[in-house]
PDB file of N, CA and C in Angstrom:
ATOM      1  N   UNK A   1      24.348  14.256  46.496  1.00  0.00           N
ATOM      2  CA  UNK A   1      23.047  13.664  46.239  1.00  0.00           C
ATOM      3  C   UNK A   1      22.450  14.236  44.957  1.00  0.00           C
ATOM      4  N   UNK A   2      21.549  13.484  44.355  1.00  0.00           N
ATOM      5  CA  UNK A   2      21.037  13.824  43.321  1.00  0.00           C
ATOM      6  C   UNK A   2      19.742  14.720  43.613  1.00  0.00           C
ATOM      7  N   UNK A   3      19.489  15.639  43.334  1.00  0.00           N
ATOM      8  CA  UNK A   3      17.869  16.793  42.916  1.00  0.00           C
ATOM      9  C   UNK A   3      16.899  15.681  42.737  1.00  0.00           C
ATOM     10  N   UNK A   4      15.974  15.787  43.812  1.00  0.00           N
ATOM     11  CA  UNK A   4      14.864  14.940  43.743  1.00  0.00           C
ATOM     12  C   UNK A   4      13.903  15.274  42.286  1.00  0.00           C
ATOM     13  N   UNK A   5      14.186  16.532  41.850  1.00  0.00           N
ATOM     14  CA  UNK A   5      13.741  16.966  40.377  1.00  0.00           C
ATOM     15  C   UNK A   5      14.042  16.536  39.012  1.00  0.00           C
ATOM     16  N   UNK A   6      15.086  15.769  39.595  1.00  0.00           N
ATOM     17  CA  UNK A   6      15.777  15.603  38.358  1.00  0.00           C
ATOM     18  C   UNK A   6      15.564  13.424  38.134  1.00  0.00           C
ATOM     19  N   UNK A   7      15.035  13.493  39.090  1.00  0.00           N
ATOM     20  CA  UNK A   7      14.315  11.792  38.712  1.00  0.00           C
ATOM     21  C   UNK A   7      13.210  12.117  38.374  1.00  0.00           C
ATOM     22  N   UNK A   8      12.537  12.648  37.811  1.00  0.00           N
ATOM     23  CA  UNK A   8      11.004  13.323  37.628  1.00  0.00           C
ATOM     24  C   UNK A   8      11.757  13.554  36.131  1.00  0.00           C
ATOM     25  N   UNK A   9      12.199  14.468  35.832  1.00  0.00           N
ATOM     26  CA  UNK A   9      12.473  14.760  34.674  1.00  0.00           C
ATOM     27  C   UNK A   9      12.989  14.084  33.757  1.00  0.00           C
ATOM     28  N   UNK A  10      14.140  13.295  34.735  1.00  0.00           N
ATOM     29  CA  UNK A  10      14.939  12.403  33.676  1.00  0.00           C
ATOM     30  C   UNK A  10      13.247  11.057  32.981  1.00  0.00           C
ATOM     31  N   UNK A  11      12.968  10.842  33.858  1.00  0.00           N
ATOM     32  CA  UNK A  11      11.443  10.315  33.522  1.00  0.00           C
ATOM     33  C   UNK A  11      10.418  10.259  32.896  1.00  0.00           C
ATOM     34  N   UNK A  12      10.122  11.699  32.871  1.00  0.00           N
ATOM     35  CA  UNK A  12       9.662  12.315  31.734  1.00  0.00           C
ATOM     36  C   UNK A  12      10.010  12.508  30.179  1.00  0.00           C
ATOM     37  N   UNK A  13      11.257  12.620  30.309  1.00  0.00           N
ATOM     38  CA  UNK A  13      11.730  12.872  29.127  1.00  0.00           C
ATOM     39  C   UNK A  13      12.557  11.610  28.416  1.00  0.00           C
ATOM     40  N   UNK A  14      12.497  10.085  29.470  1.00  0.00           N
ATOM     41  CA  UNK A  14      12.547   8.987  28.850  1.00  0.00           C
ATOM     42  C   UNK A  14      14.389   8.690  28.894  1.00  0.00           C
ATOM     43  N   UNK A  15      15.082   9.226  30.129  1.00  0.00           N
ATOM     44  CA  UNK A  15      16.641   9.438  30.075  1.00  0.00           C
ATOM     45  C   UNK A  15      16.999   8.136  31.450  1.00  0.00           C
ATOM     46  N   UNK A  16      16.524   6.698  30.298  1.00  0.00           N
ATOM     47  CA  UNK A  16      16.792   5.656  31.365  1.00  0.00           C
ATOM     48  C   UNK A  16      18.154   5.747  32.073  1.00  0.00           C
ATOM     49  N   UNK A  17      18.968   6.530  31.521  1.00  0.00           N
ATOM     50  CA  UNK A  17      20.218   6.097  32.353  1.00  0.00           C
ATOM     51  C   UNK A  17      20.437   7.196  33.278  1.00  0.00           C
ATOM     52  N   UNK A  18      19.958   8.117  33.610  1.00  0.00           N
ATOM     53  CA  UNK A  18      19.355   8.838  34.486  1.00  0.00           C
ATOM     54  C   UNK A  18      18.406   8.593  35.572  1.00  0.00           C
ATOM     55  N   UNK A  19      17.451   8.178  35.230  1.00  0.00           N
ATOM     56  CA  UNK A  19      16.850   7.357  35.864  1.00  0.00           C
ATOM     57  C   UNK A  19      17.403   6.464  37.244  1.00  0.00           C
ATOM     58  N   UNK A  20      18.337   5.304  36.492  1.00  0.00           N
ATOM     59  CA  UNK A  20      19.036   4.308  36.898  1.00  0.00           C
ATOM     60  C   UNK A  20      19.938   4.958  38.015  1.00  0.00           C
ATOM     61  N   UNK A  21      20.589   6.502  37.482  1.00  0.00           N
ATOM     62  CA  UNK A  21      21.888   6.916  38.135  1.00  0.00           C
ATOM     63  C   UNK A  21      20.800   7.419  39.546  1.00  0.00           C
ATOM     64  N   UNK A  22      20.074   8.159  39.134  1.00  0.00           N
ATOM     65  CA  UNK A  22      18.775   8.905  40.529  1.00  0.00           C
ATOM     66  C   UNK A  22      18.531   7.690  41.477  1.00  0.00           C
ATOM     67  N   UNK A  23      18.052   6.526  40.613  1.00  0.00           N
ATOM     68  CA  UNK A  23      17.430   5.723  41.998  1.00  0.00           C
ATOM     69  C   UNK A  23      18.912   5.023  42.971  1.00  0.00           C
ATOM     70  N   UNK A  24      19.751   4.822  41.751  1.00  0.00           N
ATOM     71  CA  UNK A  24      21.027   4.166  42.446  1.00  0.00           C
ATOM     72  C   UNK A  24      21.277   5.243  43.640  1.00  0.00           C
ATOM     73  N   UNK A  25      21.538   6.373  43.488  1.00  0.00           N
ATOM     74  CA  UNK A  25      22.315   7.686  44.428  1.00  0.00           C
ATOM     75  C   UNK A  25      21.388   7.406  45.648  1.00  0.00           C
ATOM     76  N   UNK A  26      20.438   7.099  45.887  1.00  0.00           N
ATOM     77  CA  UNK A  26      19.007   7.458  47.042  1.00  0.00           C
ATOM     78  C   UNK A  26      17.962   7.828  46.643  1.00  0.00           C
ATOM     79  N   UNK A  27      17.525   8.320  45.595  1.00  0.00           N
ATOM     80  CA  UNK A  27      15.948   8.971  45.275  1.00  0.00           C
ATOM     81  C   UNK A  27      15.060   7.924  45.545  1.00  0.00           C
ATOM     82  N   UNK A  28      14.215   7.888  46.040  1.00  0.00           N
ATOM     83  CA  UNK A  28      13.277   7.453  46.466  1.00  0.00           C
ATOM     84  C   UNK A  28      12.402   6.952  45.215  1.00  0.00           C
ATOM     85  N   UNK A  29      12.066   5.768  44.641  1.00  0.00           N
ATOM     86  CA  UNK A  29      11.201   5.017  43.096  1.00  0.00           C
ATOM     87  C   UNK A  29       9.510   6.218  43.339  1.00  0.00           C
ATOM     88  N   UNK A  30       9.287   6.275  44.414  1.00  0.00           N
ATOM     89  CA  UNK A  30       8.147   6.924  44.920  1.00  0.00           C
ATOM     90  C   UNK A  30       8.163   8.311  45.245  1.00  0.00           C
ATOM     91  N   UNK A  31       9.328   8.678  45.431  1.00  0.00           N
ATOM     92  CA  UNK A  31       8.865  10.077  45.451  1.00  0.00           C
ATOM     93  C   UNK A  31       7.746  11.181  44.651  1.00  0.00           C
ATOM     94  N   UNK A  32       7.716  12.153  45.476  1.00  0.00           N
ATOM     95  CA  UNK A  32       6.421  13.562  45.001  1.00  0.00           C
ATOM     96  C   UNK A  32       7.407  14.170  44.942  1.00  0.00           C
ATOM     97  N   UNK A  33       6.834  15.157  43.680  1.00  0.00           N
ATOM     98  CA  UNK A  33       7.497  16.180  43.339  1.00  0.00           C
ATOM     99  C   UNK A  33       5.720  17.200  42.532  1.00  0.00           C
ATOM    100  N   UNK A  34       5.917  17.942  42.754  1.00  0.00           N
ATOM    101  CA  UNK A  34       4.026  18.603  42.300  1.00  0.00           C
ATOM    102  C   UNK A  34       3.034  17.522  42.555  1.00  0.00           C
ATOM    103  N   UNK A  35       3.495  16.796  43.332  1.00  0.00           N
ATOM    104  CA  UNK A  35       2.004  15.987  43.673  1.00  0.00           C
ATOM    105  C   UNK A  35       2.044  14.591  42.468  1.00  0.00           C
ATOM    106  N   UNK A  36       3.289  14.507  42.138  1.00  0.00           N
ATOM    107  CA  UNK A  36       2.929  13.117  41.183  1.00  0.00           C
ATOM    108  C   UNK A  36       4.620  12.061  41.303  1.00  0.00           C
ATOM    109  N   UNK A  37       4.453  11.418  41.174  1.00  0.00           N
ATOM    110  CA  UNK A  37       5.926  10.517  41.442  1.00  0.00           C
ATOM    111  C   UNK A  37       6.371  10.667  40.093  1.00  0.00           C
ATOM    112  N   UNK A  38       7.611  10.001  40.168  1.00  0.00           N
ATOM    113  CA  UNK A  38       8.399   9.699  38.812  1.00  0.00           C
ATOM    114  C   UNK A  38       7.776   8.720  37.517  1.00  0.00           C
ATOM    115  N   UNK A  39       7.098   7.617  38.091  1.00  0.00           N
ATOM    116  CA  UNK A  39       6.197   7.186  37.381  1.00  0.00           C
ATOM    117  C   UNK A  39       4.533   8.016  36.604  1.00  0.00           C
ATOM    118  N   UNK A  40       4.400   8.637  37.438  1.00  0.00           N
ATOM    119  CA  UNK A  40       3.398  10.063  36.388  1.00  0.00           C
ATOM    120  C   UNK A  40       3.892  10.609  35.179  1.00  0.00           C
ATOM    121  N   UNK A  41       5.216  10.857  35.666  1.00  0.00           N
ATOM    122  CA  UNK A  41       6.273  11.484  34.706  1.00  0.00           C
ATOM    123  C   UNK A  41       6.585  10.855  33.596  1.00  0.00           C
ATOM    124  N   UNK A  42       6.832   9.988  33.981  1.00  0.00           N
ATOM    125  CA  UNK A  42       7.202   8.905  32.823  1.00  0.00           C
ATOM    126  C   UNK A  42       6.168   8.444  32.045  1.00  0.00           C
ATOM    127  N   UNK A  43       4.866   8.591  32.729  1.00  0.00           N
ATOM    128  CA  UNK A  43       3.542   7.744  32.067  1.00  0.00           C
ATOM    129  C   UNK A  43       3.478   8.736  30.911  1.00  0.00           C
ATOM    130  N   UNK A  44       3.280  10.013  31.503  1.00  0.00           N
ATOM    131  CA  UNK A  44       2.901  11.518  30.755  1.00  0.00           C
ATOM    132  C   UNK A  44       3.886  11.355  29.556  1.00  0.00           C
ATOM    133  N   UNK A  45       5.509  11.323  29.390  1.00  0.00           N
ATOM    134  CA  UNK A  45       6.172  11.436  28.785  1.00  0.00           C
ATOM    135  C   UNK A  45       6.175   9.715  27.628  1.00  0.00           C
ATOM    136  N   UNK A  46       5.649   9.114  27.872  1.00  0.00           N
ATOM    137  CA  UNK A  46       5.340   7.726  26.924  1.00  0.00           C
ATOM    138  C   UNK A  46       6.692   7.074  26.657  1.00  0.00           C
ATOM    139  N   UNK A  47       7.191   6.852  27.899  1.00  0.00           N
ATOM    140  CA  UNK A  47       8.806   6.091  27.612  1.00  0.00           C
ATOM    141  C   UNK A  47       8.652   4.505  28.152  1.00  0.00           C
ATOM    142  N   UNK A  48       8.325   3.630  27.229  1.00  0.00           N
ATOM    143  CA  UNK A  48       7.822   2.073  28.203  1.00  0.00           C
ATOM    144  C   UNK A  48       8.931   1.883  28.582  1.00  0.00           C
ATOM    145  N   UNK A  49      10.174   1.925  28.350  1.00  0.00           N
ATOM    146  CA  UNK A  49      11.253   1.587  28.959  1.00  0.00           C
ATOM    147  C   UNK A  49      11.435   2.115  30.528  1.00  0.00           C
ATOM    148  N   UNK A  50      11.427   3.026  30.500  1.00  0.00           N
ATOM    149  CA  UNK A  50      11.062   4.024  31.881  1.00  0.00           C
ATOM    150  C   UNK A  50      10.091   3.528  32.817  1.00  0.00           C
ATOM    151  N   UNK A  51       8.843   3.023  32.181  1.00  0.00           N
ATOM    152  CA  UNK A  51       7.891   3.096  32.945  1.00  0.00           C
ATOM    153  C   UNK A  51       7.906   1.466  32.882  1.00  0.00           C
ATOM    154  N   UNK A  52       8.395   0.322  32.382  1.00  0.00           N
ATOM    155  CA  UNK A  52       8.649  -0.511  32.589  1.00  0.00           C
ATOM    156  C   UNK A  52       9.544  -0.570  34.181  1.00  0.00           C
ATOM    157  N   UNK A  53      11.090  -0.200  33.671  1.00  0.00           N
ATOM    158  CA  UNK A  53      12.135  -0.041  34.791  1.00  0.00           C
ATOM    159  C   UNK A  53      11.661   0.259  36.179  1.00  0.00           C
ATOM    160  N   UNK A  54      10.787   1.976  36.182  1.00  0.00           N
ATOM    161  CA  UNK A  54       9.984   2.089  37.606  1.00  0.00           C
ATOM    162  C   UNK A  54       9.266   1.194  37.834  1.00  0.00           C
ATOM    163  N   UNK A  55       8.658   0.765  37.569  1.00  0.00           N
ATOM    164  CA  UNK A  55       7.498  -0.705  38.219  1.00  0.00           C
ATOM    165  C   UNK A  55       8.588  -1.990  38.343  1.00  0.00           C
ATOM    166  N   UNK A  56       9.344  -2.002  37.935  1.00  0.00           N
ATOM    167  CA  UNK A  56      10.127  -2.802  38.194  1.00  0.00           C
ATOM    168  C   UNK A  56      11.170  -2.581  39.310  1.00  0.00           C
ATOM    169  N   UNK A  57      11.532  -1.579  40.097  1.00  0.00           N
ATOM    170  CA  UNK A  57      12.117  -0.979  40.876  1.00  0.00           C
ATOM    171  C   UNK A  57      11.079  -0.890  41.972  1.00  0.00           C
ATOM    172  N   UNK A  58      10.007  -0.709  41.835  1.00  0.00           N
ATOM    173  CA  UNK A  58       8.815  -0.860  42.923  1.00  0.00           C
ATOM    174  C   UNK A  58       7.763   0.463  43.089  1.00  0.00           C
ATOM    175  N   UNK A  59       7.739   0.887  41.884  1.00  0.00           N
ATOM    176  CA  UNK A  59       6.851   2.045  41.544  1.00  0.00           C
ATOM    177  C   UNK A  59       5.470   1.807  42.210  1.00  0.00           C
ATOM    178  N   UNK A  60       4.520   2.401  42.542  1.00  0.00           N
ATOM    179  CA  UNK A  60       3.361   2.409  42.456  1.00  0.00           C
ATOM    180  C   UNK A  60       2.660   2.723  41.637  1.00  0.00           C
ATOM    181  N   UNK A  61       1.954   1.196  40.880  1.00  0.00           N
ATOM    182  CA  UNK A  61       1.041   1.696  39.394  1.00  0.00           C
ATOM    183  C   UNK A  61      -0.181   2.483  40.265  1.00  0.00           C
ATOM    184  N   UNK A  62      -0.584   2.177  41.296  1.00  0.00           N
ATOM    185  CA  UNK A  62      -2.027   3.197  41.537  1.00  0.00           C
ATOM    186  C   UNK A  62      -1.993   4.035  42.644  1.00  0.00           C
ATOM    187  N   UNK A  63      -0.687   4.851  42.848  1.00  0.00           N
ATOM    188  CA  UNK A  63      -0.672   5.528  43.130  1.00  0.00           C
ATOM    189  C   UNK A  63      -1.250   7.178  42.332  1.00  0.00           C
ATOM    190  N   UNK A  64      -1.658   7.745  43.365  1.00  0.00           N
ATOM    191  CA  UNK A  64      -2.938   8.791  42.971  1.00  0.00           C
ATOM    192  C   UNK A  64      -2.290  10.123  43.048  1.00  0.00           C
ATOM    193  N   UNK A  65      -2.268  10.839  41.849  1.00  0.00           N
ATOM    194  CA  UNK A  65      -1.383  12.341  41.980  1.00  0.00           C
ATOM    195  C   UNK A  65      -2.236  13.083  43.488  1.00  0.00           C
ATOM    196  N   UNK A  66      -1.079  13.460  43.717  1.00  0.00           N
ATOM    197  CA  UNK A  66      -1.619  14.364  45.631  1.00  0.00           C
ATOM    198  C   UNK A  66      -1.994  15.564  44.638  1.00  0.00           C
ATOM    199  N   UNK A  67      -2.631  16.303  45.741  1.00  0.00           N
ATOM    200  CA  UNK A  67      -2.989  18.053  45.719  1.00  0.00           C
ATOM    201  C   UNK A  67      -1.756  18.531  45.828  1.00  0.00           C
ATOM    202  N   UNK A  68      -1.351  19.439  44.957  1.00  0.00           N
ATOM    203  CA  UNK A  68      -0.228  20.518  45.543  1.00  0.00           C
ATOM    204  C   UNK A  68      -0.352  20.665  46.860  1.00  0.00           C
ATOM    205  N   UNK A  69      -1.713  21.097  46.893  1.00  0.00           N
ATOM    206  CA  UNK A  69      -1.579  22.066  48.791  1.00  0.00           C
ATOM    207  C   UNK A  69      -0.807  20.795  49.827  1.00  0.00           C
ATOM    208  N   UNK A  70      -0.734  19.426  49.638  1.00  0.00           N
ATOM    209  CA  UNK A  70      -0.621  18.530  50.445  1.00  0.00           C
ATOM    210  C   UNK A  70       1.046  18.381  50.280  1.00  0.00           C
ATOM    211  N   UNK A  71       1.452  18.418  48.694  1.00  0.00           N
ATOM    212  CA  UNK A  71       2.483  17.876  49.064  1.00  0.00           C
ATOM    213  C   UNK A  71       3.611  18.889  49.283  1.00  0.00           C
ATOM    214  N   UNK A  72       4.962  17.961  49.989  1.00  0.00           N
ATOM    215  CA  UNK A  72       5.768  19.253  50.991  1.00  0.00           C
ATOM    216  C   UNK A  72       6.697  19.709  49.756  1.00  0.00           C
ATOM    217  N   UNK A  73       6.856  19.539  48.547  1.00  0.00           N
ATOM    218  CA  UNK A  73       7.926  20.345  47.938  1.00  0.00           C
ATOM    219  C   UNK A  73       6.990  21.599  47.260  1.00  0.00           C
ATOM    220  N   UNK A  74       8.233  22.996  47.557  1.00  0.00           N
ATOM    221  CA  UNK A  74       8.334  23.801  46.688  1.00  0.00           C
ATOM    222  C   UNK A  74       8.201  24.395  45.495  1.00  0.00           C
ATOM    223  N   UNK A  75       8.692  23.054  44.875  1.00  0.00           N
ATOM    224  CA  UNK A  75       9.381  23.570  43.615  1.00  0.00           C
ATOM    225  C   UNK A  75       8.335  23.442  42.536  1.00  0.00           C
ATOM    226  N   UNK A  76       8.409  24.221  41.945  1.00  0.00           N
ATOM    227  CA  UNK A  76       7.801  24.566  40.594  1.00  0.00           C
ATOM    228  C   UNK A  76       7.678  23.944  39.440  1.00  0.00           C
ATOM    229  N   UNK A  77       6.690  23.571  38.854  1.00  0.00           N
ATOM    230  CA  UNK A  77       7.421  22.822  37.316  1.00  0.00           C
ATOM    231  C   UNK A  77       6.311  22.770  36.671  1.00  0.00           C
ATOM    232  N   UNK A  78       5.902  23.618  35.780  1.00  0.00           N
ATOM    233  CA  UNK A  78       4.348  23.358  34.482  1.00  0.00           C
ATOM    234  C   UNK A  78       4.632  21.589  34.219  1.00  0.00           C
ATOM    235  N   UNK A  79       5.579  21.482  33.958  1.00  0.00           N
ATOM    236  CA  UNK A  79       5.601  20.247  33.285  1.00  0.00           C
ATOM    237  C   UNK A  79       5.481  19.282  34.364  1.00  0.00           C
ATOM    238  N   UNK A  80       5.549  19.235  35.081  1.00  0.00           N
ATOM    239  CA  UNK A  80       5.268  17.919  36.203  1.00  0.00           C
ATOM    240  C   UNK A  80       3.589  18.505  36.509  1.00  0.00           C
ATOM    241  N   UNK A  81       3.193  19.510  36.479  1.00  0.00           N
ATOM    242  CA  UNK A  81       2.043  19.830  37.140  1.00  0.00           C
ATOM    243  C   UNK A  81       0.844  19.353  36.440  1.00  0.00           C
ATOM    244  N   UNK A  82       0.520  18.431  35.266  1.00  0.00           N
ATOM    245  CA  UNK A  82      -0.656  18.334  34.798  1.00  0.00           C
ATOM    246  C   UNK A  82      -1.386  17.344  35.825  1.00  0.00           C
ATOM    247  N   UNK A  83      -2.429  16.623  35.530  1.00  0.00           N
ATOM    248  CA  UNK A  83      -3.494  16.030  35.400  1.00  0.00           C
ATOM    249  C   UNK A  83      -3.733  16.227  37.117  1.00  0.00           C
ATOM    250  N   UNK A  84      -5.688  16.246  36.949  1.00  0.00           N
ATOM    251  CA  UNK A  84      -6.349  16.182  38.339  1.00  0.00           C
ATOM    252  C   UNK A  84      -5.992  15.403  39.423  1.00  0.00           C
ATOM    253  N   UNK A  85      -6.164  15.845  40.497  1.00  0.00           N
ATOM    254  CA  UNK A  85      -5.776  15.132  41.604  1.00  0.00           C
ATOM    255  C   UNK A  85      -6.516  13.773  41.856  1.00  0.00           C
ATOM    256  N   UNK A  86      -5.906  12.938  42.482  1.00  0.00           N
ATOM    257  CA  UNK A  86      -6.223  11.493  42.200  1.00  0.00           C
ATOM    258  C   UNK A  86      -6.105  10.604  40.709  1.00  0.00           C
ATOM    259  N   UNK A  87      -5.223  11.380  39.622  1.00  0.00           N
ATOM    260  CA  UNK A  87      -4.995  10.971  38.619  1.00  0.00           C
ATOM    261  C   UNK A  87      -4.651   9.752  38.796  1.00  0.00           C
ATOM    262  N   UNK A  88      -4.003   8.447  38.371  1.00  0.00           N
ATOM    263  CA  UNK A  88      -3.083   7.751  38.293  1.00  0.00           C
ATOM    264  C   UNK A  88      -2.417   7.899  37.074  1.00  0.00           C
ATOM    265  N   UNK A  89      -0.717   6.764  37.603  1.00  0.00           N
ATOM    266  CA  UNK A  89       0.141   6.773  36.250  1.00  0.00           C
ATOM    267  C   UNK A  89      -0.962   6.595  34.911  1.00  0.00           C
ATOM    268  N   UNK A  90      -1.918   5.100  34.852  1.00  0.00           N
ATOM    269  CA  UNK A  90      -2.301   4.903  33.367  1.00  0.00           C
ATOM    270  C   UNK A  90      -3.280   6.179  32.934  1.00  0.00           C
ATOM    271  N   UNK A  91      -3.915   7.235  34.268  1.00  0.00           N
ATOM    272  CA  UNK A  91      -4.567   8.883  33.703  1.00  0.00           C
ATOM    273  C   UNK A  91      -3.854   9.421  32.994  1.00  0.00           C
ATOM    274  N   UNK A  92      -2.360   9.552  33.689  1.00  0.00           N
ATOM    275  CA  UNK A  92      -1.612  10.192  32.880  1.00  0.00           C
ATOM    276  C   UNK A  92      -1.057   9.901  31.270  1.00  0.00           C
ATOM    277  N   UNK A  93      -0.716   8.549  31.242  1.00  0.00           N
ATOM    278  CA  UNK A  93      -0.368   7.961  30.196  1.00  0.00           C
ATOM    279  C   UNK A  93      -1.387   8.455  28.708  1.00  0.00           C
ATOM    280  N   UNK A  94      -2.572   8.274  29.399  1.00  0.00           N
ATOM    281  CA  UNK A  94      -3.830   7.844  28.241  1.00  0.00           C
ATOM    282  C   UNK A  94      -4.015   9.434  27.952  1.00  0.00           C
ATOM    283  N   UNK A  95      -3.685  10.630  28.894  1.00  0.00           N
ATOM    284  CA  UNK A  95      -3.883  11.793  28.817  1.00  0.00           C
ATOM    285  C   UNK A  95      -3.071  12.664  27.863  1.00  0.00           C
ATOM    286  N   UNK A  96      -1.983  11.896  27.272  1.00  0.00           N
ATOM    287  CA  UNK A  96      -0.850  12.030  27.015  1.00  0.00           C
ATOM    288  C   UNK A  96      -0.810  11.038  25.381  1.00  0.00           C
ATOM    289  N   UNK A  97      -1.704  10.842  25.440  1.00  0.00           N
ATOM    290  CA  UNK A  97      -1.541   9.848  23.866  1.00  0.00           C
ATOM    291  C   UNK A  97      -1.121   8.425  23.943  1.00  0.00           C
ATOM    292  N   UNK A  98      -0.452   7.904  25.226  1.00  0.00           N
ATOM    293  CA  UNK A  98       0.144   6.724  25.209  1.00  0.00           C
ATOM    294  C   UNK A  98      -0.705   5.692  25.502  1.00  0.00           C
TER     295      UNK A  98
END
């Protein structure tokens, strides 16, 4: 299986064919990872291709970044961790220059 971290990142950093390989394996288009899905990631990181593809896969455009305290992963990441809770993807986007 693929690292639920690593559809977040590939996202972020605009690695559509990564992307493609994460959701194909099982990752979830919706998953949390610091309280924001793959589409946060992607908004933050300004890849329209990306953030085209997730909404097209069945992203949630208004879905609302969770609280850390709420959501169940672990894992760590400055870079997934920006914007206030209840952000959405276009918070992130516009927060981000895009």
């Amino acid at each position: 299986t693929v690292p639920r971290y690593d559809l977040h990142f590939a996202a972020a950093s605009g690695d559509l064919g990564l992307v493609e390989f994460a959701l194909s394996h099982g990752q979830p288009v919706n998953s949390v990872l610091n309280g924001v899905l793959p589409l946060h990631a992607a908004c933050a990181g300004g890849s329209e291709v990306v953030v085209k593809y997730l909404i097209d896969e069945g992203a949630d455009v208004n879905a609302p970044r969770v609280p850390r305290r709420y959501s169940n992963d672990r894992h760590r990441s400055s870079a997934l961790a920006v914007g206030a809770s209840g952000s959405t993807p276009l918070h992130f986007a516009a927060a981000n220059g895009h």
